[in-house]
PDB file of N, CA and C in Angstrom:
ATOM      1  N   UNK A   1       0.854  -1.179   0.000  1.00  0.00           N
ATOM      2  CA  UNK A   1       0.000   0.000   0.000  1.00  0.00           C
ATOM      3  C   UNK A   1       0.901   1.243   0.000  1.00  0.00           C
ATOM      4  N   UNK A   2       0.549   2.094  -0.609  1.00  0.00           N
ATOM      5  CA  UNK A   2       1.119   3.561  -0.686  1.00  0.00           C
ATOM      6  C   UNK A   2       1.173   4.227   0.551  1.00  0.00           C
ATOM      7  N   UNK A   3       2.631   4.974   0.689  1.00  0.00           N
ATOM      8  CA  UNK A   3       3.206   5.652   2.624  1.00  0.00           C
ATOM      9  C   UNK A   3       2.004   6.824   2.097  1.00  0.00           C
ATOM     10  N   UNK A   4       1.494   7.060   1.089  1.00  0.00           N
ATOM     11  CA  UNK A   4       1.363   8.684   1.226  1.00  0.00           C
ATOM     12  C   UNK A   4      -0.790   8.112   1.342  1.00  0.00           C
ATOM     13  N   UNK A   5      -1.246   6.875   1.297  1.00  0.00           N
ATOM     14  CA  UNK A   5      -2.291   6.745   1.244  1.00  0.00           C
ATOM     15  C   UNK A   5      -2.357   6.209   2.930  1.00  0.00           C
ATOM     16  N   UNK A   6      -1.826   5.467   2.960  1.00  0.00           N
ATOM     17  CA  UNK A   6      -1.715   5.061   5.033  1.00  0.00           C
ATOM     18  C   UNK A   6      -1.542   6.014   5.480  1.00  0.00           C
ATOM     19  N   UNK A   7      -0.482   7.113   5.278  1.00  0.00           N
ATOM     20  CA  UNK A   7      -0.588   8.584   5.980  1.00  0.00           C
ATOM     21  C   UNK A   7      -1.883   9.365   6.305  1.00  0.00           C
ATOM     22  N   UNK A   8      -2.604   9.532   4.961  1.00  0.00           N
ATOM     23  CA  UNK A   8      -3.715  10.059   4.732  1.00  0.00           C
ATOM     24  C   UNK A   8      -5.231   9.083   6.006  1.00  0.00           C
ATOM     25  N   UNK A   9      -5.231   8.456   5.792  1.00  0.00           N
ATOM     26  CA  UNK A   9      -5.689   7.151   6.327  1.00  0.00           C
ATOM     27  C   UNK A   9      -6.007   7.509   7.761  1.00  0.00           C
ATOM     28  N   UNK A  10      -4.426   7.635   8.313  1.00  0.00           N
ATOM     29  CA  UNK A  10      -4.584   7.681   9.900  1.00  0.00           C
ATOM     30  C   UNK A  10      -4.908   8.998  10.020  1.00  0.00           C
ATOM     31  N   UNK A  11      -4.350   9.583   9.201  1.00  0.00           N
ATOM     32  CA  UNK A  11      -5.065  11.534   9.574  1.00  0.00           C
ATOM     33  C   UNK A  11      -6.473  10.994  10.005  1.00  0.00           C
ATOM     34  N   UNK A  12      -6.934  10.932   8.998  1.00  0.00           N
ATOM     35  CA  UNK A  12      -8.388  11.016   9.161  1.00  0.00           C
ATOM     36  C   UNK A  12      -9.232   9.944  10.660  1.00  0.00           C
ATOM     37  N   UNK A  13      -8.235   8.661  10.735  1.00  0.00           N
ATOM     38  CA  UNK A  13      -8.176   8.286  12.046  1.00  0.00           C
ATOM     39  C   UNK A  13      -8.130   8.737  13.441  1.00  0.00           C
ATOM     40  N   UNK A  14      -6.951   9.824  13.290  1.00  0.00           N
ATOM     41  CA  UNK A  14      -6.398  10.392  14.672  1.00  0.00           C
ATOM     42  C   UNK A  14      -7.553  11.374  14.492  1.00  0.00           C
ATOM     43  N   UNK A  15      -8.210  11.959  13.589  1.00  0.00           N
ATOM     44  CA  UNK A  15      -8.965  13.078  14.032  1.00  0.00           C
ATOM     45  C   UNK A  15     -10.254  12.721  14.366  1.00  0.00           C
ATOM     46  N   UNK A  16     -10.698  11.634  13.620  1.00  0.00           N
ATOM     47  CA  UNK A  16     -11.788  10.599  14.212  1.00  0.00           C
ATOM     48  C   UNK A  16     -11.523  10.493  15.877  1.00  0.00           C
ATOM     49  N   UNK A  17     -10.465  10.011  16.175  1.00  0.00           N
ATOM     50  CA  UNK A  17     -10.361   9.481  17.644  1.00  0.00           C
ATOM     51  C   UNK A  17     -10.214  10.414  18.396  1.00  0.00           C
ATOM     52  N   UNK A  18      -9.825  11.443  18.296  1.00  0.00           N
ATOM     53  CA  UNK A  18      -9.719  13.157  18.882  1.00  0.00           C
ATOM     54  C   UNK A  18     -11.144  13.348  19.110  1.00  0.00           C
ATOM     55  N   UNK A  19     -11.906  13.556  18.084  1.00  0.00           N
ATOM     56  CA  UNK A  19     -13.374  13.674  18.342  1.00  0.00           C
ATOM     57  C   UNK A  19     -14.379  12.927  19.460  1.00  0.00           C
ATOM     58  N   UNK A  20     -14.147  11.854  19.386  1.00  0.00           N
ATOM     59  CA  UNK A  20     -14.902  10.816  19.968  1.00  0.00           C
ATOM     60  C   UNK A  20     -14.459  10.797  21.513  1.00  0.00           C
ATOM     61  N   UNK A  21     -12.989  11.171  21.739  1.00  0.00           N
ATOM     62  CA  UNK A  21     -12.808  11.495  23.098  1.00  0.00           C
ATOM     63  C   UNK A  21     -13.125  12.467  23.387  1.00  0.00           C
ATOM     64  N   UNK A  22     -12.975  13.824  22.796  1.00  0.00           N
ATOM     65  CA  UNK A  22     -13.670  15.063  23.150  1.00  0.00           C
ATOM     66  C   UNK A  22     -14.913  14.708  23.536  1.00  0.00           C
ATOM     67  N   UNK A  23     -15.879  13.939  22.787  1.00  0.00           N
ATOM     68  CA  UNK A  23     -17.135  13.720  22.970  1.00  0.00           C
ATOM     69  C   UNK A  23     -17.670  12.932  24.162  1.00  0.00           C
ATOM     70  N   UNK A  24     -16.745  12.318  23.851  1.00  0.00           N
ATOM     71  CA  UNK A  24     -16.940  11.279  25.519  1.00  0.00           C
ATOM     72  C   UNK A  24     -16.963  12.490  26.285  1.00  0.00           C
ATOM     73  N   UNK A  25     -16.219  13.005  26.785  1.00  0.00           N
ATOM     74  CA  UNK A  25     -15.553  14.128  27.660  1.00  0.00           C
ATOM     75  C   UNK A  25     -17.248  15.046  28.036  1.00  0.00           C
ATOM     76  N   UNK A  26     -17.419  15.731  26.935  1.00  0.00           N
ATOM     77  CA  UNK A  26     -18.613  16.250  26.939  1.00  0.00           C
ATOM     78  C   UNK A  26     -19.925  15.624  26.844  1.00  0.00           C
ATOM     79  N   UNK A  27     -20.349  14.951  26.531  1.00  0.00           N
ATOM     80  CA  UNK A  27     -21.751  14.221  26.603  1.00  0.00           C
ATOM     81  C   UNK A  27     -22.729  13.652  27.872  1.00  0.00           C
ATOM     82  N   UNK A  28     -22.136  13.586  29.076  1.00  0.00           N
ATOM     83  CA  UNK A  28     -22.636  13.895  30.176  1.00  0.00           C
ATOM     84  C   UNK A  28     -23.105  15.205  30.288  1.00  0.00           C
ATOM     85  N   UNK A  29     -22.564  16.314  30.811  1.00  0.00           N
ATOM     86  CA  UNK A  29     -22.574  17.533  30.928  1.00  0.00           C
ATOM     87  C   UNK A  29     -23.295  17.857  29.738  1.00  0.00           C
ATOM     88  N   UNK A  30     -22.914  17.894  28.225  1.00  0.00           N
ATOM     89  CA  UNK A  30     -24.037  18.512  27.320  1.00  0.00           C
ATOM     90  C   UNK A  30     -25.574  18.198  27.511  1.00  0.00           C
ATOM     91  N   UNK A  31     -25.630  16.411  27.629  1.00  0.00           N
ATOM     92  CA  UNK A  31     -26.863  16.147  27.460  1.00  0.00           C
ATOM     93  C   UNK A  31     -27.986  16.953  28.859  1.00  0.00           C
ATOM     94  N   UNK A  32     -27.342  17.050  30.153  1.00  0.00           N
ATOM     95  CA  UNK A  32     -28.024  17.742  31.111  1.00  0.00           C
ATOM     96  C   UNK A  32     -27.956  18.842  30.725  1.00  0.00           C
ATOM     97  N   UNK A  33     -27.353  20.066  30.415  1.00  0.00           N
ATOM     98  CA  UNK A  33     -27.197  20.974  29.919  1.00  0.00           C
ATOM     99  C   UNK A  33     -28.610  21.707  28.893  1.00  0.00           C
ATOM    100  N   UNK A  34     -28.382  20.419  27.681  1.00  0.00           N
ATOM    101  CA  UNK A  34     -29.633  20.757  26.862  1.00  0.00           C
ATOM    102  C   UNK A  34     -30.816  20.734  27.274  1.00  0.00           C
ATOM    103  N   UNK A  35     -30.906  19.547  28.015  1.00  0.00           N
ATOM    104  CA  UNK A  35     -31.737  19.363  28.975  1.00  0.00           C
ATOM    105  C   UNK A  35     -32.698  20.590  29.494  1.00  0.00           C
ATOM    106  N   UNK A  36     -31.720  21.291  30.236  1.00  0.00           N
ATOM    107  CA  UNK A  36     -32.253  22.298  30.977  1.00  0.00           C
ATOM    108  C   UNK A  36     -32.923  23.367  30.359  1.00  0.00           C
ATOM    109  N   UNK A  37     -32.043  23.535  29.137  1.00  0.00           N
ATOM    110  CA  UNK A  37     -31.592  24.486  28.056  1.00  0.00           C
ATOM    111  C   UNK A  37     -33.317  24.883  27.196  1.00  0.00           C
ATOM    112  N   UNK A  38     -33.092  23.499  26.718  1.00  0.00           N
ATOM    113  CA  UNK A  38     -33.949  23.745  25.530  1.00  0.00           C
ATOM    114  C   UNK A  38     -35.729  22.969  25.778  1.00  0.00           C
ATOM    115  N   UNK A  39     -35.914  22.590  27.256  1.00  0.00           N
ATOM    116  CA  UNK A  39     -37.245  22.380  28.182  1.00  0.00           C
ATOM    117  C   UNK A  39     -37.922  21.423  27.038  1.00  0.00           C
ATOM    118  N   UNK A  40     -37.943  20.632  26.040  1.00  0.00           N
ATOM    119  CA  UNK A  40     -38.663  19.849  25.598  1.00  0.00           C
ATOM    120  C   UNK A  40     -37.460  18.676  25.179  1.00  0.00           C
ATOM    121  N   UNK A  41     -37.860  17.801  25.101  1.00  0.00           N
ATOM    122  CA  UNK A  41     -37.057  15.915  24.644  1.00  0.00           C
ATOM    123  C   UNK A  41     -36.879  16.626  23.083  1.00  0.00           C
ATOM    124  N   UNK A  42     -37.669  16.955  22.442  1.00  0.00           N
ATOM    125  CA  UNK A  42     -37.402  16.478  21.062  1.00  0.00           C
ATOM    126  C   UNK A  42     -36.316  17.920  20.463  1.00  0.00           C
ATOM    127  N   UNK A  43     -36.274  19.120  21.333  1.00  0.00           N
ATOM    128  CA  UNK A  43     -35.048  19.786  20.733  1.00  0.00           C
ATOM    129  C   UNK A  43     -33.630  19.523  21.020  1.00  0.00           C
ATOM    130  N   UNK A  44     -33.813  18.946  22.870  1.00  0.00           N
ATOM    131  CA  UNK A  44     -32.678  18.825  23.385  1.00  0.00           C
ATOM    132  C   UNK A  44     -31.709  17.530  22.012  1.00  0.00           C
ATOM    133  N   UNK A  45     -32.654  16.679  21.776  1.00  0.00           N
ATOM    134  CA  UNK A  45     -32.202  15.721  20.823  1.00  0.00           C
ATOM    135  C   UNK A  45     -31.401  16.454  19.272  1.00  0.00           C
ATOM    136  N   UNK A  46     -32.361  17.351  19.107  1.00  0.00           N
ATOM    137  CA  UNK A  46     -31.392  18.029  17.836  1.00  0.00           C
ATOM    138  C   UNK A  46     -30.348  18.358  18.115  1.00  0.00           C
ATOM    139  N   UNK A  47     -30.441  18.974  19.146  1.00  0.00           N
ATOM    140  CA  UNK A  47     -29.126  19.811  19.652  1.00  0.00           C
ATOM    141  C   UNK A  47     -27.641  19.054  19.972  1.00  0.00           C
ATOM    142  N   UNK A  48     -28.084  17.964  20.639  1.00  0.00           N
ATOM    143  CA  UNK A  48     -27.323  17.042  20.335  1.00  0.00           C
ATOM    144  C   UNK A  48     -26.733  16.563  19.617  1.00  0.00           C
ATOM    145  N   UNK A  49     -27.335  16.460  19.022  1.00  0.00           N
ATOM    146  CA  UNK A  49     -27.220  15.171  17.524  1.00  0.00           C
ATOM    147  C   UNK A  49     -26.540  16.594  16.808  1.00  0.00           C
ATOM    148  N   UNK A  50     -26.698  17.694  16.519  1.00  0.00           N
ATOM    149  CA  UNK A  50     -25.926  18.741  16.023  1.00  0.00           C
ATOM    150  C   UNK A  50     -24.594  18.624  16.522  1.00  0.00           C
ATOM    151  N   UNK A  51     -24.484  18.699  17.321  1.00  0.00           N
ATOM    152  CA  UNK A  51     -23.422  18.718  18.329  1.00  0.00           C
ATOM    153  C   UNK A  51     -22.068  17.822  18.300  1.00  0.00           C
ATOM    154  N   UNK A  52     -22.675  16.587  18.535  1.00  0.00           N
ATOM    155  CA  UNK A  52     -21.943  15.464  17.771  1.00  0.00           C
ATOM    156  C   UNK A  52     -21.954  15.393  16.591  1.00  0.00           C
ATOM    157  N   UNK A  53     -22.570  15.881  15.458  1.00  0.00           N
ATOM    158  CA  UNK A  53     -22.106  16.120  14.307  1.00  0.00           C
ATOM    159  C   UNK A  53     -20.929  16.952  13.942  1.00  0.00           C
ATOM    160  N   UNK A  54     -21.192  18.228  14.500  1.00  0.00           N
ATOM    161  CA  UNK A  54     -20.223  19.489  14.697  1.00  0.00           C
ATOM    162  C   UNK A  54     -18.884  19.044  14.999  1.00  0.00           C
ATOM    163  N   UNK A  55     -18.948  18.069  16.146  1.00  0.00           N
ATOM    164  CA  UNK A  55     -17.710  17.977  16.549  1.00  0.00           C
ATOM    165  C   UNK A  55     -16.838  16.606  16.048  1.00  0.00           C
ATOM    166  N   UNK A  56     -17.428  15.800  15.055  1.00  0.00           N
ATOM    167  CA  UNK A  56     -16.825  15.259  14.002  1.00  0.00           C
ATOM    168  C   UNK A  56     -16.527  15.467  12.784  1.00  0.00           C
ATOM    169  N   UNK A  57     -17.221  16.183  12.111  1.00  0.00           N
ATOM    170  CA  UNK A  57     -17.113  16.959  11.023  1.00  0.00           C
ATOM    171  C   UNK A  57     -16.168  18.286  10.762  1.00  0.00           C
ATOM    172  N   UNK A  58     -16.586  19.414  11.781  1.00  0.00           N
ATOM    173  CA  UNK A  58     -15.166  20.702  11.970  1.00  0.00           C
ATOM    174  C   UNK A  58     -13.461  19.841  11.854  1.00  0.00           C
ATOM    175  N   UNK A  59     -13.476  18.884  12.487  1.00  0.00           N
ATOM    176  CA  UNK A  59     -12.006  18.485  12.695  1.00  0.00           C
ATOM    177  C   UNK A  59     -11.817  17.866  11.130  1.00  0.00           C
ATOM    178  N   UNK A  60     -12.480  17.292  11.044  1.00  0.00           N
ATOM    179  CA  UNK A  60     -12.215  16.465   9.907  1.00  0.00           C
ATOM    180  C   UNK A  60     -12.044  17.120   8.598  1.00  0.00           C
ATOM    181  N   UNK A  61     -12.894  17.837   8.277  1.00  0.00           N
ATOM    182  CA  UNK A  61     -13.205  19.316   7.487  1.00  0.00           C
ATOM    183  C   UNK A  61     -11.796  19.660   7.353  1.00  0.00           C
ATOM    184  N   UNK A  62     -10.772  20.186   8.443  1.00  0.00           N
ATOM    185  CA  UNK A  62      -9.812  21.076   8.199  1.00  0.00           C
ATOM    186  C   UNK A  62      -8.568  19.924   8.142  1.00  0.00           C
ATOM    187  N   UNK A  63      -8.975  18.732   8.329  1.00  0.00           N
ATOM    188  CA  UNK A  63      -7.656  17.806   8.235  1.00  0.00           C
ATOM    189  C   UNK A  63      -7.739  17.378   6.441  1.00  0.00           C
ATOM    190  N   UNK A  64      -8.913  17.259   6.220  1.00  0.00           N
ATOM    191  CA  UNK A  64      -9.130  17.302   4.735  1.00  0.00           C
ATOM    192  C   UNK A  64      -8.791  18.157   3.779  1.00  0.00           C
ATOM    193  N   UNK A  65      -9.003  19.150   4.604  1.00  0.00           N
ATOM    194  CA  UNK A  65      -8.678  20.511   3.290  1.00  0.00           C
ATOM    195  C   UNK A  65      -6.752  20.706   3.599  1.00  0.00           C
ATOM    196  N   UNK A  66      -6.578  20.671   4.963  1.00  0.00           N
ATOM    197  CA  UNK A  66      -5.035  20.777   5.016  1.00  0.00           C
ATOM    198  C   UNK A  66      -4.133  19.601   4.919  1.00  0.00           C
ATOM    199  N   UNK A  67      -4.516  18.929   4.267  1.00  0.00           N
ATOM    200  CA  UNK A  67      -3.425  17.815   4.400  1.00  0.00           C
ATOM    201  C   UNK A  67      -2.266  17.863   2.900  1.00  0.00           C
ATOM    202  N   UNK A  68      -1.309  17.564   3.614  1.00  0.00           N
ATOM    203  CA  UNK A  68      -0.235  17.021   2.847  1.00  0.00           C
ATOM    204  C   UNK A  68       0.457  15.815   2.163  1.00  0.00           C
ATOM    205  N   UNK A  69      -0.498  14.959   2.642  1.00  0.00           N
ATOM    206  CA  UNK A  69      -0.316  13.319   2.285  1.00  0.00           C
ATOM    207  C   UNK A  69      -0.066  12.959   1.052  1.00  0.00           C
ATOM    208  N   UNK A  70      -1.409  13.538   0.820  1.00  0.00           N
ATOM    209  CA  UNK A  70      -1.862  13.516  -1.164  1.00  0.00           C
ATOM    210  C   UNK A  70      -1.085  14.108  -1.841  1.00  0.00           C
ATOM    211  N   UNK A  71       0.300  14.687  -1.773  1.00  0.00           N
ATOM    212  CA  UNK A  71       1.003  15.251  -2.406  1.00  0.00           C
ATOM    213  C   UNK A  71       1.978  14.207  -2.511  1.00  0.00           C
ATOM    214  N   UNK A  72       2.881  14.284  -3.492  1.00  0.00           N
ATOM    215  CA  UNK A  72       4.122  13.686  -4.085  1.00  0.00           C
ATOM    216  C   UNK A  72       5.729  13.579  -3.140  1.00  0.00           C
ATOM    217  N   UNK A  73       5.330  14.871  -2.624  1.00  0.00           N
ATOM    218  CA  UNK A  73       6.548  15.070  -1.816  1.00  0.00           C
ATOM    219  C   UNK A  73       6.995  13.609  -0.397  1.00  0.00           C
ATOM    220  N   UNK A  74       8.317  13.499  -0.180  1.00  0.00           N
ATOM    221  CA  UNK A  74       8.567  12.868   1.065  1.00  0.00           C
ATOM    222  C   UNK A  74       7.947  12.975   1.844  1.00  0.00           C
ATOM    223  N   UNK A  75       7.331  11.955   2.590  1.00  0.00           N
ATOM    224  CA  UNK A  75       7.011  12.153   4.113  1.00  0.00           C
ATOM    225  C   UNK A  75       7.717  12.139   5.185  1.00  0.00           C
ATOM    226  N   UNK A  76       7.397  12.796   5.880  1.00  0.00           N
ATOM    227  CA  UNK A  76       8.176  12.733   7.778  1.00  0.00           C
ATOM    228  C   UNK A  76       7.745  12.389   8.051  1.00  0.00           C
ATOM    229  N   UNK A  77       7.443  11.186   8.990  1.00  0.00           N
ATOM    230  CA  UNK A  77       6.533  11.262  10.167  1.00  0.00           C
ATOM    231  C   UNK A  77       6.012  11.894  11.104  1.00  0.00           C
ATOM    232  N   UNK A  78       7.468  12.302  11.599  1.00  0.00           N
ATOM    233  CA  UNK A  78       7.175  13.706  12.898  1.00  0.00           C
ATOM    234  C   UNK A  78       6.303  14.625  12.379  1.00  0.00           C
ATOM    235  N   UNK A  79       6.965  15.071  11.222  1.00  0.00           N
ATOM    236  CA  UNK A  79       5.652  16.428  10.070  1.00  0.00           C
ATOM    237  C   UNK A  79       4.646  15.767  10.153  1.00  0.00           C
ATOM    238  N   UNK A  80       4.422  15.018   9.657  1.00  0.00           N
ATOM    239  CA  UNK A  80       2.912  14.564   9.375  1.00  0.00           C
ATOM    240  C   UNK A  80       2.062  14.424  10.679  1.00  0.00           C
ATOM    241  N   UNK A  81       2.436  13.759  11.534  1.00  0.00           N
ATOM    242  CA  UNK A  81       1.925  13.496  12.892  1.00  0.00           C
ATOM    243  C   UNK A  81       1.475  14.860  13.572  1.00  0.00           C
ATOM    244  N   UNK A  82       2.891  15.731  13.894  1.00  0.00           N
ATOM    245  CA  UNK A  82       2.576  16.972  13.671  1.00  0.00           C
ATOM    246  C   UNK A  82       1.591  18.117  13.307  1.00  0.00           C
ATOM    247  N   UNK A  83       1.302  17.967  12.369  1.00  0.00           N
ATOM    248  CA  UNK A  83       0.397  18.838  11.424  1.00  0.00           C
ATOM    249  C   UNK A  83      -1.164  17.664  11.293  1.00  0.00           C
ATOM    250  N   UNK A  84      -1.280  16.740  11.642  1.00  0.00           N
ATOM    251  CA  UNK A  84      -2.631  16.062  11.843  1.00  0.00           C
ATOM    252  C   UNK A  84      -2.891  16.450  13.394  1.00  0.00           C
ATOM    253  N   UNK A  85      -1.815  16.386  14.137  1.00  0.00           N
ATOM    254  CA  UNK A  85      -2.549  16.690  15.622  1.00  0.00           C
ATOM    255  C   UNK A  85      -2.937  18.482  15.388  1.00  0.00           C
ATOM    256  N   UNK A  86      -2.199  19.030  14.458  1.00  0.00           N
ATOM    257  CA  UNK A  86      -3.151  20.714  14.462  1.00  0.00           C
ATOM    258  C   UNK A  86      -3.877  20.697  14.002  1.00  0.00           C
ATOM    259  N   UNK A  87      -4.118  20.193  12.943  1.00  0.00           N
ATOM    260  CA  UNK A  87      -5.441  20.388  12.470  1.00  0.00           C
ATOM    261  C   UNK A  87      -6.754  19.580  13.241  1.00  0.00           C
ATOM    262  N   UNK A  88      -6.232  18.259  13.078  1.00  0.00           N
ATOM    263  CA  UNK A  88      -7.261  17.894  14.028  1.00  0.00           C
ATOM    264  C   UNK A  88      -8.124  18.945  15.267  1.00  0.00           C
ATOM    265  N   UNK A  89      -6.830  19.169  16.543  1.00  0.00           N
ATOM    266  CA  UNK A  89      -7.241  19.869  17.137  1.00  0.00           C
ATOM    267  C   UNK A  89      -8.001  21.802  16.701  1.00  0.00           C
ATOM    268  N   UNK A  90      -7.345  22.161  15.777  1.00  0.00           N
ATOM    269  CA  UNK A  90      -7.922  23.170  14.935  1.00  0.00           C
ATOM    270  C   UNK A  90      -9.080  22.900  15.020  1.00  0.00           C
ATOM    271  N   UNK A  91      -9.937  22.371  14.008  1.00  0.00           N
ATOM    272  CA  UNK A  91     -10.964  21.790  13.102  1.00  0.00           C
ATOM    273  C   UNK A  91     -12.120  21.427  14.847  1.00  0.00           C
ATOM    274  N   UNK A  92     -11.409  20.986  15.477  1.00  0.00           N
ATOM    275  CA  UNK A  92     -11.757  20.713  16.846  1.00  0.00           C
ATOM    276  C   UNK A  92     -12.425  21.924  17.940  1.00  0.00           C
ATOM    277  N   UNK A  93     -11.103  22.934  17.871  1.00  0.00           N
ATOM    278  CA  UNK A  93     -11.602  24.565  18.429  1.00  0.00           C
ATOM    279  C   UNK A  93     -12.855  25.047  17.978  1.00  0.00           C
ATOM    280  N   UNK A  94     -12.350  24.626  16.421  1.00  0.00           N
ATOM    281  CA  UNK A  94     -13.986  25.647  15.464  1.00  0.00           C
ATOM    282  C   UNK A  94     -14.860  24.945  15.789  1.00  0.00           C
ATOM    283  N   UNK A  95     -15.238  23.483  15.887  1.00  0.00           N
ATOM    284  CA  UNK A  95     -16.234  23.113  16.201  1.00  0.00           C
ATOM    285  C   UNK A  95     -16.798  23.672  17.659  1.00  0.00           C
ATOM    286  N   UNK A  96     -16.104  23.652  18.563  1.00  0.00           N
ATOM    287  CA  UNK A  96     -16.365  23.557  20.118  1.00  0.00           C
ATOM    288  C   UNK A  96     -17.231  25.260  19.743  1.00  0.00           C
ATOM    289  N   UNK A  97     -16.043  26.512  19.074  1.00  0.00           N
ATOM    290  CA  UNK A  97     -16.432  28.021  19.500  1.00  0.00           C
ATOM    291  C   UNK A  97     -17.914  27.594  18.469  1.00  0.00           C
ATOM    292  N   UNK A  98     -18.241  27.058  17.623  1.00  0.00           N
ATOM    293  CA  UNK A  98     -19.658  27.385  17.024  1.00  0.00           C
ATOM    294  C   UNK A  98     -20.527  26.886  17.393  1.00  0.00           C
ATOM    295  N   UNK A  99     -20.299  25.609  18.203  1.00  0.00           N
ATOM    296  CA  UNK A  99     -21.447  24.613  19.332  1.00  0.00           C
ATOM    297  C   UNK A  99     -21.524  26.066  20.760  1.00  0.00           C
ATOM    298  N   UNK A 100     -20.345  26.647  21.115  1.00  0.00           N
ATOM    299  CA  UNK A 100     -20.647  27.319  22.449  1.00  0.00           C
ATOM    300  C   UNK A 100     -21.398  28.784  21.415  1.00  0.00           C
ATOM    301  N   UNK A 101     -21.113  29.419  20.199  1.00  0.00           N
ATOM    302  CA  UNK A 101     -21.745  30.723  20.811  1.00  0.00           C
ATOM    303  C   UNK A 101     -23.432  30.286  20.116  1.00  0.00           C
ATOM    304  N   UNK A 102     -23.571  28.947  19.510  1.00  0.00           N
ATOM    305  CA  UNK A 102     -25.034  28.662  19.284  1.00  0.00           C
ATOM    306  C   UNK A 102     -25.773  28.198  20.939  1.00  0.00           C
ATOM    307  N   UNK A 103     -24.993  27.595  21.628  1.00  0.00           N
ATOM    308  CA  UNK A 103     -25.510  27.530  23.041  1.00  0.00           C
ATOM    309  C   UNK A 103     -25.653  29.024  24.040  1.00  0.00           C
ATOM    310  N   UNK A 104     -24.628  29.395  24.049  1.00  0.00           N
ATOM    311  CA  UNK A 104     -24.581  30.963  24.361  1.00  0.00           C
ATOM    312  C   UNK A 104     -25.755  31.905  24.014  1.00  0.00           C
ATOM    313  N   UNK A 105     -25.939  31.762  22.736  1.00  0.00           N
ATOM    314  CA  UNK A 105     -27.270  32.349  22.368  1.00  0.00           C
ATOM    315  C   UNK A 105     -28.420  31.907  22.778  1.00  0.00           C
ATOM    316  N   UNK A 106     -28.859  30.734  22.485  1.00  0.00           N
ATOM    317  CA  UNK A 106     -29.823  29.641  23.392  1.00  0.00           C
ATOM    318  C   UNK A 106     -30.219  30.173  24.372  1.00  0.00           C
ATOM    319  N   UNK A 107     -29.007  30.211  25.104  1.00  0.00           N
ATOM    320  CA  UNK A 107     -28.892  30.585  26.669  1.00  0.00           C
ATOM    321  C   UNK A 107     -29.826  31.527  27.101  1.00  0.00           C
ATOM    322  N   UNK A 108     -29.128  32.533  26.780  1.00  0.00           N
ATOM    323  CA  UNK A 108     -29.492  34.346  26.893  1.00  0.00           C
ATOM    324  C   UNK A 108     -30.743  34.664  26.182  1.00  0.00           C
ATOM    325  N   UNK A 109     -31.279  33.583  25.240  1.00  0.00           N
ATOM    326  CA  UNK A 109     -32.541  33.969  24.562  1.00  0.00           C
ATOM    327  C   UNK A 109     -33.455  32.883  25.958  1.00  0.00           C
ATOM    328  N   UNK A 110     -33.312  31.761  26.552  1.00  0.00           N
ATOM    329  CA  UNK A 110     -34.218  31.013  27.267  1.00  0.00           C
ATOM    330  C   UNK A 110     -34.629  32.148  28.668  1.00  0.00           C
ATOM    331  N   UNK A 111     -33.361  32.471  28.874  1.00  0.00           N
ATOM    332  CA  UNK A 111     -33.208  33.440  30.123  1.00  0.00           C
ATOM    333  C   UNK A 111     -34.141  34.620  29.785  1.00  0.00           C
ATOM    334  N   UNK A 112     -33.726  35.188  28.905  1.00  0.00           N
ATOM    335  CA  UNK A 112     -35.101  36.274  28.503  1.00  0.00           C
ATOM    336  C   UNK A 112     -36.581  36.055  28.907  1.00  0.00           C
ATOM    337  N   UNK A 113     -36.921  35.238  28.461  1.00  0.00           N
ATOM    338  CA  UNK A 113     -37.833  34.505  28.057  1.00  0.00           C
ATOM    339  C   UNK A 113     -38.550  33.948  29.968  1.00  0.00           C
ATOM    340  N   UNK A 114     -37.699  33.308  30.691  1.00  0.00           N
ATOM    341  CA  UNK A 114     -37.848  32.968  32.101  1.00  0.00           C
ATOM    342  C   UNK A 114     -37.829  34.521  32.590  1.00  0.00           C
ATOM    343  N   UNK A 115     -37.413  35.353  32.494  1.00  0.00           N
ATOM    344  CA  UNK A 115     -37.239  36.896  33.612  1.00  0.00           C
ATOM    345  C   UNK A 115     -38.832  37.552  32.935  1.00  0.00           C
ATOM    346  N   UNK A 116     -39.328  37.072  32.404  1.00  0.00           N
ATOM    347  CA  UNK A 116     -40.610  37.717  31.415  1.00  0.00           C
ATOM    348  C   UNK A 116     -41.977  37.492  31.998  1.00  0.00           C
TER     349      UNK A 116
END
């Protein structure tokens, strides 16, 4: 098999597995959260399910568009390893800041709404 197609391969692996622990991490806490958040079963569920989408997709998104694998050039390992754990984690940030300022908003709009 091709170094520059196994390279590519585990990118998309390590950022898979980045995700899924992030998610672990958060999915207690989110699901009470929405819970509270969004006062009916069937939004808290979107929100979710957004959520965990968001936060597999953003990482993956930017390991896709930035990768170097698919190119001709030598590989490093260290480089490559390297530059999949940034992006990963990148792709990772953006997901988290667009899940928090859509919750953020949520927030401050439910709160309105309760002081009323």
């Amino acid at each position: 098999m091709d170094s520059h197609l196994i390279a590519f391969i585990l990118e998309i692996v390590f950022s898979l597995a980045i995700s899924a622990f992030v998610l672990h991490l958060l999915q207690p806490v989110l699901r009470e959260m929405l819970g509270e958040l969004c006062r009916r079963d069937s939004r808290a569920a979107f929100w979710g399910t957004f959520t965990r989408l968001m936060l597999f997709i953003a990482p993956l998104l930017v390991v896709l568009l930035l990768t170097r694998s698919v190119s001709q050039g030598e590989l490093v390992l260290a480089v490559e390893l390297r530059s999949t754990l940034l992006h990963a984690l990148l792709g990772q940030f953006a997901g988290l800041l667009i899940i928090g300022k859509v919750l953020l908003n949520f927030s401050r709009h439910s709160d309105r709404e309760i002081g009323q």
